[in-house]
N, C-alpha and C. Protein backbone atom coordinates (compact mmCIF):
# COMPACT_ATOMS: atom_id res chain seq x y z
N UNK A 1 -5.73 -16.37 11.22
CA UNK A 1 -5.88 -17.34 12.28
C UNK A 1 -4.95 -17.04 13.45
N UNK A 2 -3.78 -16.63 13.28
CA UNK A 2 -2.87 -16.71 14.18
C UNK A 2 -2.98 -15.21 15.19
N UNK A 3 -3.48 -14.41 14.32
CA UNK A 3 -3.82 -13.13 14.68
C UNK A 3 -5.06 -13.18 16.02
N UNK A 4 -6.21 -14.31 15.60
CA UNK A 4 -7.08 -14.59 16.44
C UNK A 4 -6.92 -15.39 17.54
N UNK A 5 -5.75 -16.15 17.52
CA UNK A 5 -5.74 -16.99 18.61
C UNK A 5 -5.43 -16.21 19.85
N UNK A 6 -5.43 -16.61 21.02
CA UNK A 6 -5.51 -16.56 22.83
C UNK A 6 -4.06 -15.68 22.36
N UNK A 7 -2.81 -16.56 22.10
CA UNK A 7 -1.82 -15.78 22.10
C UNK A 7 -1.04 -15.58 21.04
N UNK A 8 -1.79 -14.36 19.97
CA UNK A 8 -1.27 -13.82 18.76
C UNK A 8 0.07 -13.68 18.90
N UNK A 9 0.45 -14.06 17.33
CA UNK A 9 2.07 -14.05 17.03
C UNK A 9 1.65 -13.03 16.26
N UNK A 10 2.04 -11.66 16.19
CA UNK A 10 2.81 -10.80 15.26
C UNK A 10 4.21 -10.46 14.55
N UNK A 11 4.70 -11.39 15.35
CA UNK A 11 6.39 -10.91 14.63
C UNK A 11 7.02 -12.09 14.71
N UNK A 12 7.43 -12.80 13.34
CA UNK A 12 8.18 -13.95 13.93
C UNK A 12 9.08 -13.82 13.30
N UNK A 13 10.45 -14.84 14.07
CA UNK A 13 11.58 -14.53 13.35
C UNK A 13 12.29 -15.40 12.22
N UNK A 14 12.76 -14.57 10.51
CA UNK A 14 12.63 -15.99 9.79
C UNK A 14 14.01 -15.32 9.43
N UNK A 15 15.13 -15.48 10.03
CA UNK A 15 16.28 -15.27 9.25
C UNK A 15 17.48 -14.36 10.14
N UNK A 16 18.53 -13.76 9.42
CA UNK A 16 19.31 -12.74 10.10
C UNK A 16 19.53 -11.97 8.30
N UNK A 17 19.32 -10.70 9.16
CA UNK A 17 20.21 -10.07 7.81
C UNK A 17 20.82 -8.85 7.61
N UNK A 18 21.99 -8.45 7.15
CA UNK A 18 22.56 -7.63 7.64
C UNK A 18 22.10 -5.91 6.73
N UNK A 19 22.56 -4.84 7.05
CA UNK A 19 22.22 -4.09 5.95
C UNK A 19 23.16 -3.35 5.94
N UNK A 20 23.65 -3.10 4.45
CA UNK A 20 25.06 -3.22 3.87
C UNK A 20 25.33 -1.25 4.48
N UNK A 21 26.84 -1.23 4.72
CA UNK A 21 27.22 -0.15 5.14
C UNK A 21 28.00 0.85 4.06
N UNK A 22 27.99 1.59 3.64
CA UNK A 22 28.85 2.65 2.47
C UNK A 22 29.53 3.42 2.72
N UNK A 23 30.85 3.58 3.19
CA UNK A 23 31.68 4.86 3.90
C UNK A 23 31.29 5.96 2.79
N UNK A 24 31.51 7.14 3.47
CA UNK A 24 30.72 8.47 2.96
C UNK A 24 31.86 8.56 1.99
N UNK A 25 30.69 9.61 0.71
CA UNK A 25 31.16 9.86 -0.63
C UNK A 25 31.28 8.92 -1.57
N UNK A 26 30.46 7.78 -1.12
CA UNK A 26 30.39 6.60 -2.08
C UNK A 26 29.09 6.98 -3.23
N UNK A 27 28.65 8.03 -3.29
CA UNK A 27 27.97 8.96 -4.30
C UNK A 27 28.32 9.77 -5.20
N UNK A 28 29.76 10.46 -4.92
CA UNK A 28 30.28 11.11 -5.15
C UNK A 28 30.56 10.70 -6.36
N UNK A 29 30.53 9.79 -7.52
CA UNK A 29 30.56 9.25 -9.10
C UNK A 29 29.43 9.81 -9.69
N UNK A 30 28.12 9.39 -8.96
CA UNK A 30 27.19 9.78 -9.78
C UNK A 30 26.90 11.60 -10.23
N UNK A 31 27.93 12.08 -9.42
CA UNK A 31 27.88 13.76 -9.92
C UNK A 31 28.42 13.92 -11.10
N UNK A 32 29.10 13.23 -11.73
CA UNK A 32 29.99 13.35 -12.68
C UNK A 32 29.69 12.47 -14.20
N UNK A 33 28.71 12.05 -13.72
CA UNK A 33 28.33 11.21 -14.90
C UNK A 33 27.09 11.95 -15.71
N UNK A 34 27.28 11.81 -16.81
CA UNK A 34 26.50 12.55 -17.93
C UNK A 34 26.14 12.03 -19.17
N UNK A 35 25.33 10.58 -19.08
CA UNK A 35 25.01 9.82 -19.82
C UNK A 35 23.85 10.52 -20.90
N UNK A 36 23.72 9.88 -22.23
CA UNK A 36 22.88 10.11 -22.92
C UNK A 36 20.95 9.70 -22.68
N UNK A 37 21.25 9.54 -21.54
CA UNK A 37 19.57 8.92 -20.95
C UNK A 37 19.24 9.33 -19.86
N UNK A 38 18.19 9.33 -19.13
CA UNK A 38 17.66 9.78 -17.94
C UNK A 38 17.32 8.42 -16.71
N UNK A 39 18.02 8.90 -15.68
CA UNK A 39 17.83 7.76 -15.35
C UNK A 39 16.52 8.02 -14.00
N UNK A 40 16.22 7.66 -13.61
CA UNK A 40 15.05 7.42 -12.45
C UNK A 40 15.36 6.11 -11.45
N UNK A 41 14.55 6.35 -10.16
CA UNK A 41 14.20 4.53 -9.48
C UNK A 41 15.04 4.83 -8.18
N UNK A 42 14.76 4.37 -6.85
CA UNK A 42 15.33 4.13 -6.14
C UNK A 42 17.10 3.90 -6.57
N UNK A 43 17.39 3.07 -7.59
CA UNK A 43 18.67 2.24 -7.73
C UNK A 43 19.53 3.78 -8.40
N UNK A 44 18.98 4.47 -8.86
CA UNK A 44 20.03 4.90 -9.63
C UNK A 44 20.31 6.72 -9.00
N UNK A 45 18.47 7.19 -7.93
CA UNK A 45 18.40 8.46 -7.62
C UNK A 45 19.70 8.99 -6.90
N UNK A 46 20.18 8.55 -5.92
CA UNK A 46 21.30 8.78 -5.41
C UNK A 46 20.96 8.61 -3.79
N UNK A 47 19.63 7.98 -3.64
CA UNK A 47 19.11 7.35 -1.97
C UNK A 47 18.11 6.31 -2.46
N UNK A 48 18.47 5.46 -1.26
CA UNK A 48 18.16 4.44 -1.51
C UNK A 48 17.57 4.21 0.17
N UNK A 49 16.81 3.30 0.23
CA UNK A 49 16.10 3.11 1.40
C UNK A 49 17.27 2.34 2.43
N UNK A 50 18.24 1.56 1.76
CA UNK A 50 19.07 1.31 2.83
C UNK A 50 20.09 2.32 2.81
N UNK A 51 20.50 3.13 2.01
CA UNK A 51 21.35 4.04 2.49
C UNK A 51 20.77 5.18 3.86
N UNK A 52 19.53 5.26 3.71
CA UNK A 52 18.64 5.94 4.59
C UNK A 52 18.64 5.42 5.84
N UNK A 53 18.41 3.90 6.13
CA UNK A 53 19.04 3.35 7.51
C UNK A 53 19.94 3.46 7.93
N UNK A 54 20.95 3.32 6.75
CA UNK A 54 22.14 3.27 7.27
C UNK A 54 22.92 4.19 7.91
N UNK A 55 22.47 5.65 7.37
CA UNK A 55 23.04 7.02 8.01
C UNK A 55 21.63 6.94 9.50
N UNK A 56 20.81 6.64 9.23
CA UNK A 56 19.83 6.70 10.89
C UNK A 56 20.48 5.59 11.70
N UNK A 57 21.10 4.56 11.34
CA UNK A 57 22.02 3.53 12.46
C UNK A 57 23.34 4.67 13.03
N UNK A 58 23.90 4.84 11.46
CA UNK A 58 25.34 5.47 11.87
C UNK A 58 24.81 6.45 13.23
N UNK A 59 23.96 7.78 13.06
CA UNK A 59 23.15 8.50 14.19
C UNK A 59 23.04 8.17 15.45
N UNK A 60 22.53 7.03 15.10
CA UNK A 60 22.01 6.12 16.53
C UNK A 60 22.76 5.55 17.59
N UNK A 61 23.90 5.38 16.61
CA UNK A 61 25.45 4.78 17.48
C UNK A 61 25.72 5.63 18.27
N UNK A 62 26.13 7.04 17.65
CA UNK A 62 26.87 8.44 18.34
C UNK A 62 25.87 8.51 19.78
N UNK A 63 24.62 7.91 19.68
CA UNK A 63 23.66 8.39 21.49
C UNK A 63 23.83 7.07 21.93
């Protein structure tokens, strides 16, 4: 409906939120660990979709 009306809303705003920052080498544990299991998943690969912003913000600052 809202999509169809005269003057479509596409983006509205429901909140603030921040996305968390990690000074570098905050990875640097998981090289060293050598558990009896395999682990998989966003949470445990060693990137994560906000770590991925977060180095394209850090980027973005320096221009």
């Amino acid at each position: 409906e809202k999509l169809l009306a005269n003057k479509p809303v596409l983006f509205t705003k429901i909140g603030e939120r921040k996305i968390p920052r990690y000074k570098p080498g905050y990875l640097a544990d998981i090289a060293t660990l050598s558990p009896d299991f395999s682990m998989v998943g966003w949470a445990v690969s060693g990137v994560s979709i906000t770590h991925v912003v977060d180095e394209a913000e850090r980027v973005a600052e320096l221009f």
